[in-house]
Each structure stands twice: as structure tokens, then as C-alpha cells.
Protein backbone atom coordinates (compact mmCIF):
# COMPACT_ATOMS: atom_id res chain seq x y z
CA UNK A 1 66.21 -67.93 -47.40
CA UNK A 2 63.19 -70.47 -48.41
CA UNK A 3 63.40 -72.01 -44.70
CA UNK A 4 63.21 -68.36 -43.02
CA UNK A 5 60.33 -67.25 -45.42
CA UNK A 6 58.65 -70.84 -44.82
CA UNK A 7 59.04 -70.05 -40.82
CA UNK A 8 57.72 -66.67 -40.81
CA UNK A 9 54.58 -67.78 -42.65
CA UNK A 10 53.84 -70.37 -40.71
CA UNK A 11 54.41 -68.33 -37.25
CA UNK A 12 51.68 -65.36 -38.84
CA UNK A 13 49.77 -68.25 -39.74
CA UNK A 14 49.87 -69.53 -36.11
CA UNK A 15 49.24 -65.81 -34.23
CA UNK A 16 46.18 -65.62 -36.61
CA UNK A 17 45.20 -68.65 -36.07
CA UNK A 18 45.31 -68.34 -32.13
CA UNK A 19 43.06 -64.81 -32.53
CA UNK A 20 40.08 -66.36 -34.78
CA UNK A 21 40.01 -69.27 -32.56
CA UNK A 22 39.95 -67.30 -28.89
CA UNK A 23 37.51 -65.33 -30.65
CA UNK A 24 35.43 -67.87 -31.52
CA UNK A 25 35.59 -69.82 -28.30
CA UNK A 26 34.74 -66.14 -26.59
CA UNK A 27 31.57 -66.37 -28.33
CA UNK A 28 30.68 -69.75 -27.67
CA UNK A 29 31.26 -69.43 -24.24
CA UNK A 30 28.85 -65.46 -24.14
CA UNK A 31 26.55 -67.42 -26.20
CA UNK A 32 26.38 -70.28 -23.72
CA UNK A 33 26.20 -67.83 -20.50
CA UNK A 34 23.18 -65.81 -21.96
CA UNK A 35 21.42 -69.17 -22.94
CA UNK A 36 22.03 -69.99 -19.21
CA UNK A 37 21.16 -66.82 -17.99
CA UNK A 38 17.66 -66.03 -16.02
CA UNK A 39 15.04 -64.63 -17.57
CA UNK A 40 14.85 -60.77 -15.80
CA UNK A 41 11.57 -59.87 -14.00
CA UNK A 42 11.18 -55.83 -13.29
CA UNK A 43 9.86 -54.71 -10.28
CA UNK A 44 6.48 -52.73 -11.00
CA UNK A 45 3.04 -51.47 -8.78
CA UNK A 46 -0.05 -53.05 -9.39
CA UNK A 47 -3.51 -51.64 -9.10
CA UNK A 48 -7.13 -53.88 -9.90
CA UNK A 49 -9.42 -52.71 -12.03
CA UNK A 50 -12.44 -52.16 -10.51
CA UNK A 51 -16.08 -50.68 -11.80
CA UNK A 52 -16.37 -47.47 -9.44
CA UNK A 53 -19.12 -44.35 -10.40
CA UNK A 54 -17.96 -40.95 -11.82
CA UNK A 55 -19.08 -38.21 -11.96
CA UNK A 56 -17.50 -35.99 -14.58
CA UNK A 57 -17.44 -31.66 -14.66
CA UNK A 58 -16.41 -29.06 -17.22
CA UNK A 59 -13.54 -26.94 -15.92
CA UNK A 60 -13.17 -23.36 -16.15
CA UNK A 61 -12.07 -20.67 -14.98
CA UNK A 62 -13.10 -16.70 -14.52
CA UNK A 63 -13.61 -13.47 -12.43
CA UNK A 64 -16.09 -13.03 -9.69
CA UNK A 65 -18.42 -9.88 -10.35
CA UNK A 66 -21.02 -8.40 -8.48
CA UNK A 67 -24.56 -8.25 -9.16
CA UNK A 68 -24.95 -4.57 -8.77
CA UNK A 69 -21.50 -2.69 -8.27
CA UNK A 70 -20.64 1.13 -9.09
CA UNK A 71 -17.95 3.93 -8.21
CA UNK A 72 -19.80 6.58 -6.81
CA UNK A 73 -19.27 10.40 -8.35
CA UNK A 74 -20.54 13.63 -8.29
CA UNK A 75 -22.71 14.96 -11.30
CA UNK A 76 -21.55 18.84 -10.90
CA UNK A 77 -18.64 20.31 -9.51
CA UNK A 78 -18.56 21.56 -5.61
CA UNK A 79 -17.37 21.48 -2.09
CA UNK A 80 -18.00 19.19 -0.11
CA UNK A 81 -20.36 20.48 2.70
CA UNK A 82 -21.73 16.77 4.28
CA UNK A 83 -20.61 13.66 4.30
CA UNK A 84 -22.74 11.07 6.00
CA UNK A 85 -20.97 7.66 5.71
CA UNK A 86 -18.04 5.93 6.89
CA UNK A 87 -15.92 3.89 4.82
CA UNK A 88 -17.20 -0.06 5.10
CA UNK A 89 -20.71 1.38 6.37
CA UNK A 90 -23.52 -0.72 5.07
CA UNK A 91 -26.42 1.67 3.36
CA UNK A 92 -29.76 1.35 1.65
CA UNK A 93 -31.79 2.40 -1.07
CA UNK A 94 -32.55 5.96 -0.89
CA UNK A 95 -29.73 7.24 2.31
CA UNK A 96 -27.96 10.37 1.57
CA UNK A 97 -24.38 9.73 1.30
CA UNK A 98 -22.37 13.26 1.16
CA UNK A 99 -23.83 16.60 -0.08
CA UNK A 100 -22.08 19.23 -1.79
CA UNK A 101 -21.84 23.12 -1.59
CA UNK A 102 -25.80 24.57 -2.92
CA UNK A 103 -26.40 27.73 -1.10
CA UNK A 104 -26.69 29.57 -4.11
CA UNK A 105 -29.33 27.41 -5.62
CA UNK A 106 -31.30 26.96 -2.24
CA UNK A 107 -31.62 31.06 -2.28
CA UNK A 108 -32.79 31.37 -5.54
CA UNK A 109 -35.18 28.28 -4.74
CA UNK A 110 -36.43 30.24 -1.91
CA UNK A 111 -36.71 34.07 -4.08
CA UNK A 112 -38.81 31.65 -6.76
CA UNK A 113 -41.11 29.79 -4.57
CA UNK A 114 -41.42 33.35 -2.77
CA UNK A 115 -42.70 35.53 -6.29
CA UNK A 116 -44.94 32.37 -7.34
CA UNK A 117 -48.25 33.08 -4.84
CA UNK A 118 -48.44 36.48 -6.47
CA UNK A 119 -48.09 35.33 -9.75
CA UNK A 120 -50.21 32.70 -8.99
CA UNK A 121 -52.75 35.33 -7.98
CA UNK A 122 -52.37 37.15 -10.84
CA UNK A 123 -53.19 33.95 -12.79
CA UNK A 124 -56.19 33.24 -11.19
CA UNK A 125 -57.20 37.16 -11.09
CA UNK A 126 -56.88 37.20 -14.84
CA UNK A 127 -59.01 34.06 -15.44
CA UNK A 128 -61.51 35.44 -13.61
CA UNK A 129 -61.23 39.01 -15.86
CA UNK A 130 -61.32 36.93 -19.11
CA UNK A 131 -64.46 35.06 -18.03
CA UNK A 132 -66.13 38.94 -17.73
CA UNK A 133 -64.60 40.36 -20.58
CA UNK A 134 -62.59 42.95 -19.10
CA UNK A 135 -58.98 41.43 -20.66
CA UNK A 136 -57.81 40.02 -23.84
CA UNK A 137 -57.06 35.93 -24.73
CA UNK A 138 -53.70 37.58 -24.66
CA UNK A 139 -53.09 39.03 -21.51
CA UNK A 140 -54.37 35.55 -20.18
CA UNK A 141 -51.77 33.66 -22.02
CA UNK A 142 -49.01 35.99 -21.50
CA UNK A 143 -50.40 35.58 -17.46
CA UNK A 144 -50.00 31.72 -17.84
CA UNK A 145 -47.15 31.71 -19.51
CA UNK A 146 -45.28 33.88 -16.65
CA UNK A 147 -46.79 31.10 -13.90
CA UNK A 148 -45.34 28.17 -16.12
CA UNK A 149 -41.81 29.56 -16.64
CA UNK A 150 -41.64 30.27 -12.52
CA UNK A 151 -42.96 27.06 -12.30
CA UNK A 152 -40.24 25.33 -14.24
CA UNK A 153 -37.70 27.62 -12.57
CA UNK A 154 -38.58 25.99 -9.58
CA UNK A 155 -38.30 22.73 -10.58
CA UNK A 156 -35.08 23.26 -12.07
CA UNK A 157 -33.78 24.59 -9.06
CA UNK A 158 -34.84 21.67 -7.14
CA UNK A 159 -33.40 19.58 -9.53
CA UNK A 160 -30.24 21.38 -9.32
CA UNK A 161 -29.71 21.13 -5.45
CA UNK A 162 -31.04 17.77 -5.56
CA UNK A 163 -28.04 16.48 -8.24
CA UNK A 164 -25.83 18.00 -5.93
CA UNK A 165 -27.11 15.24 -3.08
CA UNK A 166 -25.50 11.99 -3.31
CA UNK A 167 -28.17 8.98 -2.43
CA UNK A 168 -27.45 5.39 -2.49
CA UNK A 169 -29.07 3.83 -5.63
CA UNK A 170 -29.11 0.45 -3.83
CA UNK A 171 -28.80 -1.44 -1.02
CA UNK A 172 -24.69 -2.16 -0.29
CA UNK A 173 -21.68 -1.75 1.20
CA UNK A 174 -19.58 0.93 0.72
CA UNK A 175 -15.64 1.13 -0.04
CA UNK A 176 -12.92 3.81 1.22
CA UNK A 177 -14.21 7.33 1.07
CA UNK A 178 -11.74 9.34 -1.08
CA UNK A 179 -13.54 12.53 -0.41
CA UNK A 180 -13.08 14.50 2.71
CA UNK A 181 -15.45 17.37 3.99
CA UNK A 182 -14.40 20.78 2.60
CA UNK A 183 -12.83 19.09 -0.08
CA UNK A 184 -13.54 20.91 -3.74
CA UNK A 185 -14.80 17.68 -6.44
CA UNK A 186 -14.63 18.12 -9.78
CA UNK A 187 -17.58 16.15 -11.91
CA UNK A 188 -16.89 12.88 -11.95
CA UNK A 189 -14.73 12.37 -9.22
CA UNK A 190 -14.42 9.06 -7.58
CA UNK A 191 -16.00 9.25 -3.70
CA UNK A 192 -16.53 5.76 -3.00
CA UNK A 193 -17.42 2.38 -3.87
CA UNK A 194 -20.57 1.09 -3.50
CA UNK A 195 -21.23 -2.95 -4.07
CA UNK A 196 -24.04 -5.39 -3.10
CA UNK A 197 -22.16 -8.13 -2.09
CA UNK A 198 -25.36 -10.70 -1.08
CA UNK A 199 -24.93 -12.48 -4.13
CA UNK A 200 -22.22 -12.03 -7.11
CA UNK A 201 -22.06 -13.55 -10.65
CA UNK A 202 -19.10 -15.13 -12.61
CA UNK A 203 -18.83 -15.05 -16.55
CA UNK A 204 -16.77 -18.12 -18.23
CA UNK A 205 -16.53 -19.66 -21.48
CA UNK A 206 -16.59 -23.79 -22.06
CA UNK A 207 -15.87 -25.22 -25.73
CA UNK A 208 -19.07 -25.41 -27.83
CA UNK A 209 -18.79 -28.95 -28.24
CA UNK A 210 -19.69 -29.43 -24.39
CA UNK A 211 -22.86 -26.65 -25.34
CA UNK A 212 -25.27 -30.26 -25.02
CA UNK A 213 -24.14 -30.57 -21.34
CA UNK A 214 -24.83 -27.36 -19.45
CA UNK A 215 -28.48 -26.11 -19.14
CA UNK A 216 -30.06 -22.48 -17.16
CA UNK A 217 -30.14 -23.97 -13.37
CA UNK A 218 -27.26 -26.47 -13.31
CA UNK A 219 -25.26 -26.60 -10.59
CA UNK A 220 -21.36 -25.66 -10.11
CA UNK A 221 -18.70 -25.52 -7.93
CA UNK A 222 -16.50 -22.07 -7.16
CA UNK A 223 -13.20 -22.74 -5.36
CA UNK A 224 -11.07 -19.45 -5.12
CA UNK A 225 -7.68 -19.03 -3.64
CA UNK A 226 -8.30 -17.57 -0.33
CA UNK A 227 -10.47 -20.80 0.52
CA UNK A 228 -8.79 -23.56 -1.17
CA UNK A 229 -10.63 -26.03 0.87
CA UNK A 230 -14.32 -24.23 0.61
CA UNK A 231 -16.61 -24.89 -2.75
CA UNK A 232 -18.87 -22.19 -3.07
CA UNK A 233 -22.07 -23.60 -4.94
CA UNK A 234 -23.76 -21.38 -7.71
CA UNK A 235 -25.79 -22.15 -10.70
CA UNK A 236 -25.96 -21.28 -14.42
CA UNK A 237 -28.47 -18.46 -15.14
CA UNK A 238 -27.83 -17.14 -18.50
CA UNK A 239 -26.06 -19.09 -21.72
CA UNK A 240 -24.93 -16.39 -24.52
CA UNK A 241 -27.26 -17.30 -28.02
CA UNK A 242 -24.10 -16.98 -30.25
CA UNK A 243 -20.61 -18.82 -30.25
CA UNK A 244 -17.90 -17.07 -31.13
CA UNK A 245 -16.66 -17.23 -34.52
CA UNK A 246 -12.99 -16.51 -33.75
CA UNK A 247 -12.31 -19.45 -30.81
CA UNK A 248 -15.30 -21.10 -31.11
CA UNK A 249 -16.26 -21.55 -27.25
CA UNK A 250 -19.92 -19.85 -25.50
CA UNK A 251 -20.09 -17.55 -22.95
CA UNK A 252 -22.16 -18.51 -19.59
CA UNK A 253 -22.61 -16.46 -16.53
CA UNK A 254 -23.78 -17.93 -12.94
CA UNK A 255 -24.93 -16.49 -9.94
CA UNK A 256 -23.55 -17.16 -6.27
CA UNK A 257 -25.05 -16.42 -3.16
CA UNK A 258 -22.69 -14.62 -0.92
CA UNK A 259 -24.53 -14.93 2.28
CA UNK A 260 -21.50 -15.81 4.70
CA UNK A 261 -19.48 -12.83 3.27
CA UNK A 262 -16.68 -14.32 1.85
CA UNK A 263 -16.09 -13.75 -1.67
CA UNK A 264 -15.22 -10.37 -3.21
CA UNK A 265 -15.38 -9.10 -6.68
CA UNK A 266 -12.56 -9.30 -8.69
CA UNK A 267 -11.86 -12.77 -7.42
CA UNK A 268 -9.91 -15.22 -9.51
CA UNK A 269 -12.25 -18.32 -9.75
CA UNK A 270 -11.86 -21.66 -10.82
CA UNK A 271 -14.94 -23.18 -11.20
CA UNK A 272 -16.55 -26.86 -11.84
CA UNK A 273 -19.77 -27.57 -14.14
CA UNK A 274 -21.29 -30.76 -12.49
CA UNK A 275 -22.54 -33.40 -14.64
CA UNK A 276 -25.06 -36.20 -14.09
CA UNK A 277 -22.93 -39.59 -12.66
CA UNK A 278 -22.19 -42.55 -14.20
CA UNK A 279 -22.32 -45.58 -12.50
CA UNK A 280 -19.80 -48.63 -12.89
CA UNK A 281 -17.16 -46.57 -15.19
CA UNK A 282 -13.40 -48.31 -15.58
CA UNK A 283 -11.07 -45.82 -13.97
CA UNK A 284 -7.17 -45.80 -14.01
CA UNK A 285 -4.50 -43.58 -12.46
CA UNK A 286 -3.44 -41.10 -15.42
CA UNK A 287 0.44 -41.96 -14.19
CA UNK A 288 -0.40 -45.28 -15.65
CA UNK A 289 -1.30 -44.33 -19.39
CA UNK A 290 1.77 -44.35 -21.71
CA UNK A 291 1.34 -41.50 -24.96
CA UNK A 292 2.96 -43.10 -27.75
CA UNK A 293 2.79 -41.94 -31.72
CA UNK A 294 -0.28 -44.70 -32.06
CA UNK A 295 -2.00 -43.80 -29.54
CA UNK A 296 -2.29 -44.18 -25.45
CA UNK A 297 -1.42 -47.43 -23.74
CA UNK A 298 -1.40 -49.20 -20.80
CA UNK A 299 0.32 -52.48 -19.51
CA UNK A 300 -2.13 -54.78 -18.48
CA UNK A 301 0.31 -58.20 -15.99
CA UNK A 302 -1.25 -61.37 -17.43
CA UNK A 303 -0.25 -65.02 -15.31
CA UNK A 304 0.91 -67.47 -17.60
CA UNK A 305 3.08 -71.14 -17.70
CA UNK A 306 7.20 -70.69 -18.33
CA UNK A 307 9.09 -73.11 -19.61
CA UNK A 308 10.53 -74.83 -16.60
CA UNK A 309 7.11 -75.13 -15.68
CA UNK A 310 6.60 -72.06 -13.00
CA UNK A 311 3.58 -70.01 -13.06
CA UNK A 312 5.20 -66.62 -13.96
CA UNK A 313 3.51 -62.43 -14.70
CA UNK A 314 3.90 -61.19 -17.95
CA UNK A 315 3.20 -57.35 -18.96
CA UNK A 316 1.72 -57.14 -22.13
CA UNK A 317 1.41 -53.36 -24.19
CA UNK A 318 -2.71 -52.50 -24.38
CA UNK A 319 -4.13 -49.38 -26.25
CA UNK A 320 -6.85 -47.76 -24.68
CA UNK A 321 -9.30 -45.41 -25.48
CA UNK A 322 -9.61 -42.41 -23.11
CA UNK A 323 -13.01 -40.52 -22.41
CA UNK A 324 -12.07 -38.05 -19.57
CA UNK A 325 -9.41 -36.94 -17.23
CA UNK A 326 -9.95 -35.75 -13.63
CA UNK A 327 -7.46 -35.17 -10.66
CA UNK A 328 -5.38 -38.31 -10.16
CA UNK A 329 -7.79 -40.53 -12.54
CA UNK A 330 -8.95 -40.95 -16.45
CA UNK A 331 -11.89 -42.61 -17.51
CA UNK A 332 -11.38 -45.44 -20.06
CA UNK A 333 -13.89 -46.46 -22.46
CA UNK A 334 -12.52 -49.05 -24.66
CA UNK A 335 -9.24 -51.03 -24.09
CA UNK A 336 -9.85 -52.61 -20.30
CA UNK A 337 -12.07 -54.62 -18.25
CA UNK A 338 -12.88 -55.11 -14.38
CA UNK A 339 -10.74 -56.99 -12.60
CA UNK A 340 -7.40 -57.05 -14.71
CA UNK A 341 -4.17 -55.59 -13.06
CA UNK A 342 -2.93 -52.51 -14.47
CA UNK A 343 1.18 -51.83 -14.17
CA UNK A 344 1.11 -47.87 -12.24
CA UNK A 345 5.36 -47.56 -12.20
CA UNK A 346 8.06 -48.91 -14.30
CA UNK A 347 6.43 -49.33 -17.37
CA UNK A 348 9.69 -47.16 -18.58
CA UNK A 349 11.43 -50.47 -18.67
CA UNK A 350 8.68 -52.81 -20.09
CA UNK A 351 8.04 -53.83 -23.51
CA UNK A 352 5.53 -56.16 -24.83
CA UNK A 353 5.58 -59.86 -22.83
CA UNK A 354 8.49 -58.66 -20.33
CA UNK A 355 8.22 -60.37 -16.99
CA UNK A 356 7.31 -58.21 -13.59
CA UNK A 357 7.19 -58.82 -9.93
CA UNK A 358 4.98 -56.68 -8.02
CA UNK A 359 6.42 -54.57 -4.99
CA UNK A 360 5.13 -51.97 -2.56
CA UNK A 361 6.00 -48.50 -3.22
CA UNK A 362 4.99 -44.99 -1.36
CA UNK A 363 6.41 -43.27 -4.71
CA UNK A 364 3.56 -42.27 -5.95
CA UNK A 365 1.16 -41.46 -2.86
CA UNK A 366 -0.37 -38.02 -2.70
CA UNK A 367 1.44 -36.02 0.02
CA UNK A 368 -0.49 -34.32 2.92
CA UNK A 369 1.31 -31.21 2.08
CA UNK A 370 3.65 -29.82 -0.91
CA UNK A 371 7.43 -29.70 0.44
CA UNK A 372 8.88 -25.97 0.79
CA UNK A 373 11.66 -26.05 -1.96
């Protein structure tokens, strides 16, 4: 019983034995393969640093107005008995558009202006009576008050029939006539619209900590969908005195000429506020800034000596200070200097001091035009 009890210990022994030692030979030999093992370099783009000018803006973004832009109506209520325009007619100052129904007041016009010689007469007969004595101060007045209230009747008739003529208060185009002939308008209906479109105006807001950076004249760009490819230039014209309490931005307005036609009110507008240039500014593509919790960062390849002796490039983790963004490129301020090459893809699998070999790569090229999905 001993010698059995003696054999199985020595046999668990032996299994146990055999495990802890292939284990520990398994890890010699791992350890020996990684110690043996290449260093890994990770493909990555390159881009130099170089000192180029910039020229920075202030983006925004608003509604094209015009300068002078109303809905024609009616003052009184009528039928329509004229209508002398066509719907995208040009007009000026002064032309009569459409006229409504005023027989009525015309022929009392016409019975006023009729009685007002003899009362007239009468006036002047009475004068002359009052200068003899023959009449009292008040038969005069009561004379001269009878001339006065024709008088105004008149004018208020004219007045009358001329509210019921439409004019064009300023030089335009007008819109799609709503308003047929024979039609009956109540006041205030909408006939037309009527808009000077020679020059238009766009309102936008900008943050008031960029207030130092716009002034009245400065120039802009206006891009707006139906011309993609076409900046409209304007200029500032009025800043509002006050910044709002609630979001804290300011209100500016600019004008833009409109002499080729193209622009409408009502436009959506994205605009740019140029700024004075800088000259020899450090710019980077934005793909090749890193956001991290401390900060932004950028790899910056560094040659240095390996251990075999070969000349090797090492990426090495930079934080950077960025001043502006724009399109495809920031401006840095701090963090870089000309002629050091910045990593633009596969930073994802960098860390600090990892090795890189640079390779071509289309990846990240602008296309000439955005694929249909």
C-alpha cells in the first residue's frame, strides 16, 4: 500500500512537473522571439511645414433683403376699372399702376368745382359791399366761410379719387398681378409686388468678441446657393450700437449691388467678412490635428540613430496652439515651426516615439465632384 501511494505521488509529481516546465520554456522561447522581433514602422503621409500668407474672414450667414420692397394694396374698397401693368414690367416713380371704380366721386368733383365761380363771385361781391358799408362783418364771414367749405370739398374729393389711383412709389420691378380688371378689392388687398432690385442689403450677426475687426466700408463676400461658384462682393454699412444681452453677438447689415440681376430677396446667404492678411503664418491640414482631453496635438516625424546603427523616423506627440480654422486648413500659433514634417494619416496608430515610413496616398485629396450616394 506504501509502494502504490509512493508511485502515485511521484507520477503527480512528474505531470506537474512536465506543465511548470513547458510553461516556462514557452515563455523563454515568446520572450526570446519578441526580443528578436523588428521594431514595426507604420505607414503615414507627410506634409512640410511651410510659412504661406492668410488671410482670415468671419463667417456668417443671413437673408438677402431689398433696399426698398413693398406689397402693393388698395387704400379703399372698389372695382377694378384700369390696370396698366403687366406682371414682371419694370416701372418708375410716379406711373399709374391700376385704378379703381370713382365715378361717383369724379361727379360730385365736377357739381363742386361747377357751384364754386358763383360762390366765388359772391365772395368777392360781398367784399366789395363791406368796403361801402352796405353789409355786415357777418354776412362777409358767413360769405367766406361758404367759399372755404366748397373749397375743402373739393379738395377732398380730389383726394378721394386720387387714393383710389395706384402710383408706383419708386422705381422697380413688379411681381404677379393678383388683381384682374373688373375684379371687386377689398382695402388692403394684395395687387402686386413691387421691389427695387439694383442693389439689396443682408442683416447678420458675428460674436461681439470679433466687434474690433469689422468697421462701416469693409468688404465681404456673398455666395448663395443658386451660384455656388459666384462671390457677390458687398460692404458693411451700418453696425447696431447695442449687443444683445441674451446671446451676446451684434447685428450688422451690408449693402450689395445687384447690377447683373442675379440675386433675389429672400435669398439664403452665406457670407464672408474679409480681414487684413497675414504674411508668413504656419498652416496645417485640420485632418492632421488630434483633440485629446489636454488639448490639440499633432505628430511632428523627427530622423534619429537606432540601435543597429540605421538612420530611422520617429513620430513624436506635439501640442499645438490653434488660432483659426478655414476650409481644409488651421492656423497654428504656438506648437510648430517651418520646415518640420507633420504626420496628415495614421496618427490613429501612433503614440509618442513610434517609428513611420512615409507612403503616397490619394485618401485624402479633395474630389472634383461629391459622389451620388
Amino acid at each position: 500500500m506504501k509502494k502504490w501511494t509512493l508511485s502515485m505521488l511521484l507520477l503527480v509529481i512528474l505531470i506537474f512537473g512536465s506543465v511548470i516546465g513547458f510553461n516556462l520554456f514557452k515563455q523563454k522561447m515568446m520572450a526570446q522571439y519578441f526580443a528578436n522581433m523588428p521594431i514595426p514602422s507604420f505607414p503615414v503621409t507627410l506634409t512640410e511645414v511651410q510659412p504661406r500668407d492668410w488671410t482670415p474672414s468671419i463667417a456668417a450667414i443671413g437673408f438677402i433683403e431689398p433696399i426698398q420692397g413693398i406689397n402693393l394694396s388698395n387704400e379703399s374698397a372698389g372695382i377694378v376699372r384700369a390696370i396698366h401693368f403687366e406682371s414682371g414690367q419694370q416701372v418708375n416713380t410716379g406711373d399709374i399702376l391700376m385704378e379703381l371704380d370713382a365715378d361717383v366721386e369724379k361727379a360730385n368733383l365736377r357739381s363742386a368745382q361747377g357751384r364754386l365761380p358763383s360762390v366765388q363771385a359772391n365772395l368777392e361781391r360781398m367784399r366789395q359791399l363791406y368796403g361801402r358799408g352796405s353789409v355786415s362783418k357777418g354776412q362777409l364771414d358767413e360769405a367766406e366761410a361758404s367759399y372755404r367749405e366748397l373749397q375743402g370739398q373739393i379738395d377732398s374729393l380730389q383726394a378721394t379719387i386720387e387714393r383710389r389711383t395706384i402710383r408706383a412709389p419708386f422705381n422697380g420691378f413688379m411681381g404677379i398681378r393678383n388683381a384682374f380688371l373688373g375684379q371687386y378689392l377689398n382695402a388692403g388687398a394684395d395687387i402686386a409686388r413691387l421691389e427695387d432690385i439694383s442693389q439689396f442689403r443682408i442683416r447678420f450677426t458675428i460674436p461681439q468678441t470679433r466687434l474690433a475687426d469689422i468697421a462701416v466700408g469693409q468688404a465681404l463676400n456673398i455666395f448663395v446657393d443658386a451660384y455656388p461658384d459666384t462671390p457677390f462682393e458687398g460692404e458693411i454699412t451700418a453696425i447696431e450700437p447695442v449687443v444683445n444681452l441674451e446671446s451676446g453677438v451684434v447685428q450688422v447689415q451690408a449693402s450689395i449691388p445687384n447690377q447683373d440681376g442675379k440675386l433675389r430677396s429672400g435669398m439664403f446667404a452665406k457670407l464672408d467678412v474679409r480681414l487684413p492678411s497675414l504674411h508668413d503664418q504656419i498652416l496645417v491640414p485640420q485632418h492632421a490635428i488630434n483633440f485629446t482631453l489636454y488639448g490639440q496635438t499633432v505628430y511632428v516625424v523627427e530622423q534619429q540613430q537606432a540601435d543597429d546603427g540605421d538612420s530611422v523616423l520617429v513620430a513624436r506627440q506635439r501640442v499645438v496652439e490653434v488660432a483659426e480654422r478655414e476650409a481644409e486648413f488651421a492656423r497654428v500659433t504656438s506648437g510648430l515651426s517651418a520646415g518640420e514634417q507633420v504626420v496628415t494619416s495614421g496618427q490613429v496608430r501612433l503614440s509618442n516615439g513610434s517609428r513611420v515610413r512615409p507612403v503616397d496616398s490619394e485618401a485624402l485629396d479633395t474630389p472634383a465632384s461629391i459622389p451620388m450616394l
